[in-house]
N, C-alpha and C. Protein backbone atom coordinates (compact mmCIF):
# COMPACT_ATOMS: atom_id res chain seq x y z
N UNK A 1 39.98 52.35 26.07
CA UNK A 1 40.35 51.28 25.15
C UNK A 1 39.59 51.47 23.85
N UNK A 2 40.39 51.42 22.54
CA UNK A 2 39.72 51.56 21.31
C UNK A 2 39.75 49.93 20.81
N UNK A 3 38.61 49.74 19.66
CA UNK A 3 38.99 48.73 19.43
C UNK A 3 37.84 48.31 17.96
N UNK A 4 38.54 47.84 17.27
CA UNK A 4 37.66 47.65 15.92
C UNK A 4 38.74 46.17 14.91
N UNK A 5 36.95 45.83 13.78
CA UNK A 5 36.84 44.82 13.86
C UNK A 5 36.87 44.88 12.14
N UNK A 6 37.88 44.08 11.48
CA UNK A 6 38.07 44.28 10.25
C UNK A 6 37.54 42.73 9.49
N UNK A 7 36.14 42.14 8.56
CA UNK A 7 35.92 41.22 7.65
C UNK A 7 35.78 41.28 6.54
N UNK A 8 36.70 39.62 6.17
CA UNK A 8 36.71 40.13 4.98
C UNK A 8 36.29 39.02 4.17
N UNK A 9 35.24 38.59 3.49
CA UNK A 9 34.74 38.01 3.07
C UNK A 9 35.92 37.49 1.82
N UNK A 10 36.36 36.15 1.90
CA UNK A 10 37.46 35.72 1.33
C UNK A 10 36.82 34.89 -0.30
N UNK A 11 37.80 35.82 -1.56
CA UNK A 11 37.52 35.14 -2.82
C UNK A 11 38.48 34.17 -3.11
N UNK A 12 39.23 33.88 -2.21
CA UNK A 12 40.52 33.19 -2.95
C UNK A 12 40.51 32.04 -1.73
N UNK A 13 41.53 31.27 -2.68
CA UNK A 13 42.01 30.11 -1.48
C UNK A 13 42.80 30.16 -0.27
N UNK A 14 43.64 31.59 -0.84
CA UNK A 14 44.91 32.02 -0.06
C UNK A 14 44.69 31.59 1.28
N UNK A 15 45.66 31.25 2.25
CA UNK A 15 45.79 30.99 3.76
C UNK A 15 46.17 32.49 4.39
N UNK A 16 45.00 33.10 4.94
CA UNK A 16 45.74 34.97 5.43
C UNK A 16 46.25 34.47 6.60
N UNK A 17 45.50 33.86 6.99
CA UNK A 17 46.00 33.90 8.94
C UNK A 17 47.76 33.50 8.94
N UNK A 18 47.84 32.38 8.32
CA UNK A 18 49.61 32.07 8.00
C UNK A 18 50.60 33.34 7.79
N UNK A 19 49.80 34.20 6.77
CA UNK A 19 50.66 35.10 6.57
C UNK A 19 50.36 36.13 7.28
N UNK A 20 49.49 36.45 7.74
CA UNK A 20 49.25 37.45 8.48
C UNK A 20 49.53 36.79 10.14
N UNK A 21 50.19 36.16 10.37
CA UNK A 21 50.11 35.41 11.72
C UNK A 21 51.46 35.89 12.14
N UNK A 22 52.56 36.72 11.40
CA UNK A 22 53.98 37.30 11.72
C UNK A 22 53.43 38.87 12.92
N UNK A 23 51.79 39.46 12.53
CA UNK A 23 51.57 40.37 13.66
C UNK A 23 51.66 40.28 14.97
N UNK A 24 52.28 40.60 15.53
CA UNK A 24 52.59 40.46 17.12
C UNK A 24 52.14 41.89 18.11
N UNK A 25 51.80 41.68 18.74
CA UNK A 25 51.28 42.34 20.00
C UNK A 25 52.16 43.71 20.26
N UNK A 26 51.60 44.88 20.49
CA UNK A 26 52.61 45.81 21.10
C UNK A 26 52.34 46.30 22.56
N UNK A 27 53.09 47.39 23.22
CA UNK A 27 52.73 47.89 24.44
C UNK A 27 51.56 48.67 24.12
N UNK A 28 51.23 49.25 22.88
CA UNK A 28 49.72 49.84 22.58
C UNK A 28 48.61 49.02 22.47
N UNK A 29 48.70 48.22 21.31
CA UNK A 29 48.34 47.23 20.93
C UNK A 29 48.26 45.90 20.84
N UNK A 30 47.24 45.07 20.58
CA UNK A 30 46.78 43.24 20.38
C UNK A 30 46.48 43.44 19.07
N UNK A 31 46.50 43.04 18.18
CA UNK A 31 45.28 41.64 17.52
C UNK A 31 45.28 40.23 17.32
N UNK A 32 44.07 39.94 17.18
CA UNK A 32 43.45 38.25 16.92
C UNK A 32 43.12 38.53 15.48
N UNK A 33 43.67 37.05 14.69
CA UNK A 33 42.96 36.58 13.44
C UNK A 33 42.19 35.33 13.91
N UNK A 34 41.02 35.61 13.30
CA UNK A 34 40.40 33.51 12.77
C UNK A 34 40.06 33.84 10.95
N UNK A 35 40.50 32.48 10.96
CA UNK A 35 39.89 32.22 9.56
C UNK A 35 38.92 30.83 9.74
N UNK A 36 38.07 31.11 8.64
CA UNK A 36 37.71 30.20 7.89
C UNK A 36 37.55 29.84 6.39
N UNK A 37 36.99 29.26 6.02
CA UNK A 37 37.00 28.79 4.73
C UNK A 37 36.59 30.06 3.84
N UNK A 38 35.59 31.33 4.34
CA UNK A 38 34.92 32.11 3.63
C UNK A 38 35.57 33.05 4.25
N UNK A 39 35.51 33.58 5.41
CA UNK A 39 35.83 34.70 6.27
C UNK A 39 37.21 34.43 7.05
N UNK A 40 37.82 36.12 6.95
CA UNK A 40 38.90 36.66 8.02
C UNK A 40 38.23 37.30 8.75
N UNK A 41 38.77 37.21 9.73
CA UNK A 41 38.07 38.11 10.88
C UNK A 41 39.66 38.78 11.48
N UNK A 42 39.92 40.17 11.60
CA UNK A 42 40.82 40.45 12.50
C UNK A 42 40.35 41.63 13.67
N UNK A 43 40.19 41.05 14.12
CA UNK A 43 40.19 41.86 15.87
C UNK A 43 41.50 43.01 16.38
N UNK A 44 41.27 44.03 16.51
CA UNK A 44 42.36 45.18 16.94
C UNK A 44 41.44 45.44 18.57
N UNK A 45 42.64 45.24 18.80
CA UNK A 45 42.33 46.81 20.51
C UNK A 45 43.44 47.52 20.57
N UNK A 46 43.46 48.20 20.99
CA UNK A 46 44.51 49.83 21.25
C UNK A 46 44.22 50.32 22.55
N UNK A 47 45.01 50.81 22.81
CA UNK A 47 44.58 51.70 24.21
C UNK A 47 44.60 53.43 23.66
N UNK A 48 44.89 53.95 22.39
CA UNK A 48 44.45 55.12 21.90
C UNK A 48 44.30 54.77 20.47
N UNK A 49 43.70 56.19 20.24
CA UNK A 49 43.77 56.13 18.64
C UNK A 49 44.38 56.12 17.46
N UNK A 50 45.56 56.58 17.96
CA UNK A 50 47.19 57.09 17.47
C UNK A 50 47.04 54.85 16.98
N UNK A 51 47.17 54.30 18.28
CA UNK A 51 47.72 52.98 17.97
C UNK A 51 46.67 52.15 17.22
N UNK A 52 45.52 52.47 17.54
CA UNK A 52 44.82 51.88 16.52
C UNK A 52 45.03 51.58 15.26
N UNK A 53 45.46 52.94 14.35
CA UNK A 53 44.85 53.69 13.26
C UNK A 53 46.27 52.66 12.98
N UNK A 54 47.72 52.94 13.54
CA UNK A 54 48.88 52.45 13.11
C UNK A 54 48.61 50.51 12.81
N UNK A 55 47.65 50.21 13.76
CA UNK A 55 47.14 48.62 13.64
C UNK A 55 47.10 48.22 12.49
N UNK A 56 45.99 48.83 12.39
CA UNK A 56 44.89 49.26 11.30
C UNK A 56 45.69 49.01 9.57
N UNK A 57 46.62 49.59 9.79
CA UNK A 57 47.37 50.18 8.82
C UNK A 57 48.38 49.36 8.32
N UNK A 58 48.70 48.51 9.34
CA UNK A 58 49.72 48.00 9.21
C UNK A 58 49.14 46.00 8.42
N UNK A 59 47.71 46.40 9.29
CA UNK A 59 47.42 44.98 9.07
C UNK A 59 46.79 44.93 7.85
N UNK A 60 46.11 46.15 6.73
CA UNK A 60 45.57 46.56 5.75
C UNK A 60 46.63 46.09 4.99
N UNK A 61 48.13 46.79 5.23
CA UNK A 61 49.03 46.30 4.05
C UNK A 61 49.49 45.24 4.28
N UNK A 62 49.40 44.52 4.72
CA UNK A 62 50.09 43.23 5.29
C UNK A 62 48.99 42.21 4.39
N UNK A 63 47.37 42.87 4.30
CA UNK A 63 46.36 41.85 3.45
C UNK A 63 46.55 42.42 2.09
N UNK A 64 47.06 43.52 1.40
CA UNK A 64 47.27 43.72 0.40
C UNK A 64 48.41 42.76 -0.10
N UNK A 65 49.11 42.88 0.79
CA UNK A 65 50.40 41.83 -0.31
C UNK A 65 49.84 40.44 -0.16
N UNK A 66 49.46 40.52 0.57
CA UNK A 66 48.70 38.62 0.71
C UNK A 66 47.92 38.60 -1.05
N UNK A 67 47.13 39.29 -0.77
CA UNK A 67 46.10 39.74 -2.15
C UNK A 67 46.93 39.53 -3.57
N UNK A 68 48.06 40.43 -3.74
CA UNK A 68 49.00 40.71 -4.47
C UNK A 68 49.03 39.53 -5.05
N UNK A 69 49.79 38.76 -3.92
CA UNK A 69 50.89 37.57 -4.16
C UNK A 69 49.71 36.47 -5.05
N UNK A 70 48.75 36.40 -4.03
CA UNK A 70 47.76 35.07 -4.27
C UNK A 70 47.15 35.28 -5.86
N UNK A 71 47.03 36.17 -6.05
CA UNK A 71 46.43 37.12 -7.37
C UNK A 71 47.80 36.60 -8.55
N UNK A 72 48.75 35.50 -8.54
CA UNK A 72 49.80 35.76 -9.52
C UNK A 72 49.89 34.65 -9.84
C-alpha cells in the first residue's frame, strides 16, 4: 500500500473540499479531504505507484482550477 499526504496552507476563502469533493474512490485508489478555515488536508492511498502518482495528479489539477477560478 502506497500512500501520501498533500497540505495546503489556504490564502483564500475559496471552499476546496466542495469542489474538490466530485473525487471518488477507484479499484486502485481512496482519498479523504478535511478542511478548515486555514488548511486542506488531502489524504491518498493506492495500492501501487502507477495509481498513486495518477491520484496525485489528478487531485493537483483539480486544486489548480479551484485556484484559477477563486483568483478572478
Amino acid at each position: 500500500m502506497y500512500s501520501a499526504t498533500i497540505r495546503i496552507n489556504k490564502a483564500s476563502s475559496a471552499s476546496y473540499k466542495k469542489a474538490l469533493g466530485e473525487i471518488k474512490a477507484h479499484d486502485r485508489s481512496r482519498i479523504a479531504i478535511k478542511e478548515t478555515s486555514s488548511l486542506l488536508q488531502i489524504d491518498i492511498h493506492a495500492k501501487d505507484a502507477a495509481a498513486l502518482r495518477a491520484t496525485i495528479n489528478s487531485a493537483l489539477k483539480d486544486l489548480h482550477v479551484v485556484e484559477s477560478v477563486s483568483n478572478l
